[in-house]
Protein backbone atom coordinates (compact mmCIF):
# COMPACT_ATOMS: atom_id res chain seq x y z
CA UNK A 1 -0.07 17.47 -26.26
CA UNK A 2 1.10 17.14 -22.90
CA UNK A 3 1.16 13.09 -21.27
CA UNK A 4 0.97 12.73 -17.40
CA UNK A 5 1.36 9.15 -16.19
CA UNK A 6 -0.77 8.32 -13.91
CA UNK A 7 0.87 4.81 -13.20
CA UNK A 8 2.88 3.27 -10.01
CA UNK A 9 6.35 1.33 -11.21
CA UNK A 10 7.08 -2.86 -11.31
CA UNK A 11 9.09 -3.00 -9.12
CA UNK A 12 10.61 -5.81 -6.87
CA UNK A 13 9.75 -5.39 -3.09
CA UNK A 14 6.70 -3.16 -4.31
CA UNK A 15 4.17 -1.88 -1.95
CA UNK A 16 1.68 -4.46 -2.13
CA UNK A 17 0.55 -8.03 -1.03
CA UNK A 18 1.44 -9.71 -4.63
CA UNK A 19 4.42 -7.64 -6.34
CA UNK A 20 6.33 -8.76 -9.02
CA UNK A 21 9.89 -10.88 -8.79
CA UNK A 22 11.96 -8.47 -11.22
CA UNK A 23 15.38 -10.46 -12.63
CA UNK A 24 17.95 -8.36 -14.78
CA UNK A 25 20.00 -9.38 -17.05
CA UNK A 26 22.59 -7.62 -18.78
CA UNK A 27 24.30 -7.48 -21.79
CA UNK A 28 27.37 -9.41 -20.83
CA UNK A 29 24.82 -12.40 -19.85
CA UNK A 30 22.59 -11.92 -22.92
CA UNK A 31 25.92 -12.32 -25.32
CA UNK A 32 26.20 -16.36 -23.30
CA UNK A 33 22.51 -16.71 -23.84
CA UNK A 34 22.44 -15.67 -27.56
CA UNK A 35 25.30 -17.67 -28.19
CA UNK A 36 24.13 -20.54 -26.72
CA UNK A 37 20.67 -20.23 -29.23
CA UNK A 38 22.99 -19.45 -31.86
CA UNK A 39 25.35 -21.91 -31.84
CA UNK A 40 28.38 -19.44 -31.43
CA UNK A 41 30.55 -18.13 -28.89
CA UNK A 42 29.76 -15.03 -26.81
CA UNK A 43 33.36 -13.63 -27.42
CA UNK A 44 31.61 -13.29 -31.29
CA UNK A 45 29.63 -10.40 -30.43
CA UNK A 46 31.50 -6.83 -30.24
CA UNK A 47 33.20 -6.48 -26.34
CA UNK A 48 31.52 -9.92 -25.52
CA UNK A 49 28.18 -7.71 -24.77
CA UNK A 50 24.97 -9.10 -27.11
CA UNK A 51 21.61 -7.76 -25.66
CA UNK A 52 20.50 -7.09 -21.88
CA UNK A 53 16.72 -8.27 -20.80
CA UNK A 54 14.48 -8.96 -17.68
CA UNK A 55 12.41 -11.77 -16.48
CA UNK A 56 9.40 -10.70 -14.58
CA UNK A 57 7.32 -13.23 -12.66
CA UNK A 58 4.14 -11.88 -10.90
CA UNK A 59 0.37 -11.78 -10.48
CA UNK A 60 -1.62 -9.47 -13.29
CA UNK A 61 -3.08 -7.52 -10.89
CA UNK A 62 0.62 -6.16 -9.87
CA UNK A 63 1.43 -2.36 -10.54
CA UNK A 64 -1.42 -0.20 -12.17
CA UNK A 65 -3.93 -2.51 -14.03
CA UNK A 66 -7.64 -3.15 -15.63
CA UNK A 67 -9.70 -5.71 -13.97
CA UNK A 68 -11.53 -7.25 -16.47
CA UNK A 69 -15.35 -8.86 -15.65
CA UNK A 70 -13.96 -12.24 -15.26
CA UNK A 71 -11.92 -11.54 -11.99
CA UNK A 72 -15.47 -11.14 -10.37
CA UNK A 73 -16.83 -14.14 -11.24
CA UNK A 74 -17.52 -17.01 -14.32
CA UNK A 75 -20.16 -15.18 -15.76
CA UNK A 76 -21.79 -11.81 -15.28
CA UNK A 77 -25.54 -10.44 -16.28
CA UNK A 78 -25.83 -14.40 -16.91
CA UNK A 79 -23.08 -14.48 -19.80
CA UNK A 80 -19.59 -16.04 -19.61
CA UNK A 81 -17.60 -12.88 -18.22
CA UNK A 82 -15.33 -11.04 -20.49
CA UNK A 83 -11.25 -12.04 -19.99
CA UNK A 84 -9.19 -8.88 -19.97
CA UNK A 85 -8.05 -9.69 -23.88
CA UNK A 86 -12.18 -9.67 -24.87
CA UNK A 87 -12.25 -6.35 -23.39
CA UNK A 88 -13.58 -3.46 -25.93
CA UNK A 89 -10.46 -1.38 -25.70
CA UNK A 90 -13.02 1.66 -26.25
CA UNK A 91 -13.72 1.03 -22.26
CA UNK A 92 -10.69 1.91 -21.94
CA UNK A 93 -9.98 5.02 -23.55
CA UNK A 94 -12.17 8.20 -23.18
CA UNK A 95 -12.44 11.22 -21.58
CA UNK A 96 -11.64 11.35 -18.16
CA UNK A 97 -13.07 12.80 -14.87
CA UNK A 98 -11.51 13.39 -11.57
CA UNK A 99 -13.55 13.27 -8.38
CA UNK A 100 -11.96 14.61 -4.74
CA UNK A 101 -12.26 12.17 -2.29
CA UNK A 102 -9.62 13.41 -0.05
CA UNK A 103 -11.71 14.80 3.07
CA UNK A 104 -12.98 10.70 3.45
CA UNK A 105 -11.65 9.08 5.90
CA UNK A 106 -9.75 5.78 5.53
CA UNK A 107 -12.15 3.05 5.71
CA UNK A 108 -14.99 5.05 4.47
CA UNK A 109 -17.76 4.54 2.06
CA UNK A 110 -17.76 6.47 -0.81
CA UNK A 111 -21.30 7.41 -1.55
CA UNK A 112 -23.94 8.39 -4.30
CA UNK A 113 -23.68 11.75 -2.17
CA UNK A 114 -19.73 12.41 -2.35
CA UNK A 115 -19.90 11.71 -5.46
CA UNK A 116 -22.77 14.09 -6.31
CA UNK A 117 -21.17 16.67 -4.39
CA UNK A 118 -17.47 16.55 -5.96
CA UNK A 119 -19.08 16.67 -9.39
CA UNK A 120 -20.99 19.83 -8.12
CA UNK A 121 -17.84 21.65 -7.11
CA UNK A 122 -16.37 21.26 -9.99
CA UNK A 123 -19.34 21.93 -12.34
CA UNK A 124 -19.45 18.80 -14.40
CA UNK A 125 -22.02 16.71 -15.45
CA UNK A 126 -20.93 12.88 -16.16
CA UNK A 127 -21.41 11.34 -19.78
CA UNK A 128 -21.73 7.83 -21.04
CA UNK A 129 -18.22 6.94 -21.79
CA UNK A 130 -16.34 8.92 -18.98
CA UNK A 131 -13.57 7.31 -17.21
CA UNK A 132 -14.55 8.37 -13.76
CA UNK A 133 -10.96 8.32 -11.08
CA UNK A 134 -11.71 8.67 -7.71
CA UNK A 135 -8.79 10.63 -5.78
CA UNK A 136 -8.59 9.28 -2.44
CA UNK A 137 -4.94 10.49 -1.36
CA UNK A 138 -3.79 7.12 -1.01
CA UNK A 139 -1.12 7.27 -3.49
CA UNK A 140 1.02 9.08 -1.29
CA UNK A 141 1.75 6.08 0.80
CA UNK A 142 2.60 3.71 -2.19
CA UNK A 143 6.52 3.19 -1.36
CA UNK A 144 6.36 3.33 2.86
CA UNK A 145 4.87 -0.14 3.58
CA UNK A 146 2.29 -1.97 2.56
CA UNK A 147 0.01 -2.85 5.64
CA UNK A 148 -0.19 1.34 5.73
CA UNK A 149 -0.41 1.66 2.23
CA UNK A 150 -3.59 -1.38 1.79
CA UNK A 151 -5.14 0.87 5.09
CA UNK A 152 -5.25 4.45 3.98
CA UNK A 153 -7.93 4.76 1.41
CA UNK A 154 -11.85 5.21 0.90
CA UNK A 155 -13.78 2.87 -1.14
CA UNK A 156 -16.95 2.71 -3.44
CA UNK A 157 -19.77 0.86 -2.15
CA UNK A 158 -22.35 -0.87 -3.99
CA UNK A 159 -24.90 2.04 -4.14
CA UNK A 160 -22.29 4.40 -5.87
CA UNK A 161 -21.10 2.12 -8.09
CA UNK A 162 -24.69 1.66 -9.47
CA UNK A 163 -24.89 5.16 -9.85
CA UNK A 164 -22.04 5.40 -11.42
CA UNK A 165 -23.12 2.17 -13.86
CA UNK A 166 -26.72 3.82 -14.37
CA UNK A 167 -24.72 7.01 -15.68
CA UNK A 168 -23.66 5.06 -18.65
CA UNK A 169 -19.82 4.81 -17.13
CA UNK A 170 -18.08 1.51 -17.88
CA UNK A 171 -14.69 1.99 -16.18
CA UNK A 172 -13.80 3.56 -12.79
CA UNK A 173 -10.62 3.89 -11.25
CA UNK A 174 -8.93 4.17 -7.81
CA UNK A 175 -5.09 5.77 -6.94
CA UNK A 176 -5.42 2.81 -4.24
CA UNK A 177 -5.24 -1.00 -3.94
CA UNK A 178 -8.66 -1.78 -4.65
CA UNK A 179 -12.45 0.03 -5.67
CA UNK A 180 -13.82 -1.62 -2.59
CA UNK A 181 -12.78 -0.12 1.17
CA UNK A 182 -9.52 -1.83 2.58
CA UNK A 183 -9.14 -5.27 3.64
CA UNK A 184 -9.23 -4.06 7.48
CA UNK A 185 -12.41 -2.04 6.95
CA UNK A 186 -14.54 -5.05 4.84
CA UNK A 187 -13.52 -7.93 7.09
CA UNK A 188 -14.92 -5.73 10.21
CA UNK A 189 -18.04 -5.25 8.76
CA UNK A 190 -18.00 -9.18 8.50
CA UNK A 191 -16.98 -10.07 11.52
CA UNK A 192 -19.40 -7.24 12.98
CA UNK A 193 -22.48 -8.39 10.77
CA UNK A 194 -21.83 -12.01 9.52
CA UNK A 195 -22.89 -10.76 6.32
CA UNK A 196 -20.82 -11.94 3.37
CA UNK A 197 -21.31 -9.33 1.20
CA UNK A 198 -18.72 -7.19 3.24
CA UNK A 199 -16.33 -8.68 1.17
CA UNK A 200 -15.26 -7.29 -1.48
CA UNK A 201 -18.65 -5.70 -2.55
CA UNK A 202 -18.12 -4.06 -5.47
CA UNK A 203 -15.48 -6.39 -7.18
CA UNK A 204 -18.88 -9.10 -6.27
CA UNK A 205 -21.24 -6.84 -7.98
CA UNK A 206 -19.20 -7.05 -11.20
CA UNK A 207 -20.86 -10.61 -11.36
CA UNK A 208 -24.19 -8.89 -12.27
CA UNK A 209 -22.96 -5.92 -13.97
CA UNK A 210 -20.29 -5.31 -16.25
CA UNK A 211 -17.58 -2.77 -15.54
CA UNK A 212 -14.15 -2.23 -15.39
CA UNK A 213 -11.88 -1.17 -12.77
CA UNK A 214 -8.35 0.42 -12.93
CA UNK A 215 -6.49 0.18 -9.85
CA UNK A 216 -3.46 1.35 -8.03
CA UNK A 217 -3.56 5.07 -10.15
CA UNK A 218 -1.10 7.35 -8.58
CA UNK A 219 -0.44 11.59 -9.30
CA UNK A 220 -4.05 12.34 -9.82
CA UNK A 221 -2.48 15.66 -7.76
CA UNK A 222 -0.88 16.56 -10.52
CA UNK A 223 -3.55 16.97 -13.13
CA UNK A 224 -4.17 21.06 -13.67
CA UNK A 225 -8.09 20.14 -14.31
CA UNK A 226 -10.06 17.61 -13.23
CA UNK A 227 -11.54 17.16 -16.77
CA UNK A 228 -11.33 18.35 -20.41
CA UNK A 229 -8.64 15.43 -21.36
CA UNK A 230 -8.42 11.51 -22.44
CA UNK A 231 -7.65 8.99 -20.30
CA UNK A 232 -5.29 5.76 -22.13
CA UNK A 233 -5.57 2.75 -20.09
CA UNK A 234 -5.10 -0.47 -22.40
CA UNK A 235 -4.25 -3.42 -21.20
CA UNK A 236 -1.65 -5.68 -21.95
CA UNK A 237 -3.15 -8.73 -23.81
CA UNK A 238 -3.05 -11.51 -21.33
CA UNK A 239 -4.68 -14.36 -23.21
CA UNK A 240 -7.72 -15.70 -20.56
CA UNK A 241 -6.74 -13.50 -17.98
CA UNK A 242 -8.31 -11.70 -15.00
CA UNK A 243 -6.28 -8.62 -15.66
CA UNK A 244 -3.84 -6.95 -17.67
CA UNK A 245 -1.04 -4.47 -16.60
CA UNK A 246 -1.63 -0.90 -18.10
CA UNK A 247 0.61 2.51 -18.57
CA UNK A 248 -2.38 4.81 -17.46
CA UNK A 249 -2.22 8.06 -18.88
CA UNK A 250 -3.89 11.48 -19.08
CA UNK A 251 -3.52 13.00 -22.36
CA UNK A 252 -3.83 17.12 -22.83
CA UNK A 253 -4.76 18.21 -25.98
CA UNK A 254 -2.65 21.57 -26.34
């Protein structure tokens, strides 16, 4: 089989709002730590060197990760939502679909239409179960800054994400900092309309129906079809928690 990871790195001064705090510590260090636990000296283990580690502080929704229901809201379709350790890990692995979303604009909708249309070029008709990833390009700014980076994508509105729910689809993912359209982009709207559900539509919705999102996918690019292979996006079991860091892949059956 061939493995293509479709993840971005932890990383300290990552390219996003909430990154994590990265600490190393090596094996020099480690042998003082051990040693302390141990109740020996670190000049006991072999060149004073026991075992190098890391401390990572951060928010779950760091790096590539699943939302799980419960970051939307306390309960959705009127039952407690699901933490990301209650997830069925079957949401999470299945076979995966690729939709081009590079001609949007930044700031644009992503409709029932685009959607319609990508899966038309391609000749694919979706199943209950896909993993649906919407390419938007903005992947390639992940590592400049990350005002430009939380600007530069297209985002699923309400109406395609209903479409997408009605097709039997329970996660979707993004190569992008969120499902909805950037920060910039929603708060507009608001400002422009005074209507609250600007903000953050789609992560809202998931208080009435149950979904998952991955987010911040990167290398979609590099996939040689845009179906015929698994995606593997399980979650880190965070006990209670809104989300769960992931190693997303794209498995080729050879």
């Amino acid at each position: 089989m061939k493995i293509i990871d479709l993840s971005v790195s932890h990383c300290n001064d990552a390219t996003e709002p909430f990154g994590p705090k990265i600490e190393h510590s090596d094996h020099s260090a480690g042998a003082h730590r051990l040693a302390k636990m141990a109740g020996i000296e670190a000049s006991d283990f072999p060149d004073t060197m026991a075992l190098a580690t890391d401390f990572i502080s951060g928010s779950a929704h760091a790096g590539t990760h699943i939302d799980a229901p419960y970051h939307y809201g306390p309960l959705c379709e009127g039952r407690p939502a699901k933490t990301v350790d209650q997830v069925p890990l079957e949401w999470c692995y299945g076979p995966g679909v690729v939709l081009d979303m590079r001609h949007k604009e930044a700031g644009a909708e992503i409709t029932i239409e685009d959607m319609k249309h990508a899966l038309g070029k391609i000749g694919y008709v979706l199943k209950r179960g896909d993993i649906v990833l919407l390419h938007t390009g903005c992947d390639k700014y992940w590592g400049t800054d990350t005002p430009t980076y939380l600007a530069m994508q297209s985002g699923l509105g309400i109406s395609g994400l209903n479409w997408l729910l009605d097709q039997g689809i329970r996660c979707i993912g993004i190569d992008a900092w969120t499902l909805d359209r950037p920060v910039n982009a929603m708060v507009a709207a608001y400002k422009q309309t005074g209507d609250k559900n600007e903000l953050w539509p789609t992560h809202i919705h998931g208080r009435r129906r149950e979904y998952l999102q991955i987010e911040k996918l990167a290398n979609l690019e590099m996939l040689p079809r845009p179906y015929g292979f698994t995606i593997s996006a399980l979650p880190v079991k965070l006990q209670g928690c809104t989300a769960g860091w992931c190693r997303a892949v794209a498995v080729f059956a050879d």
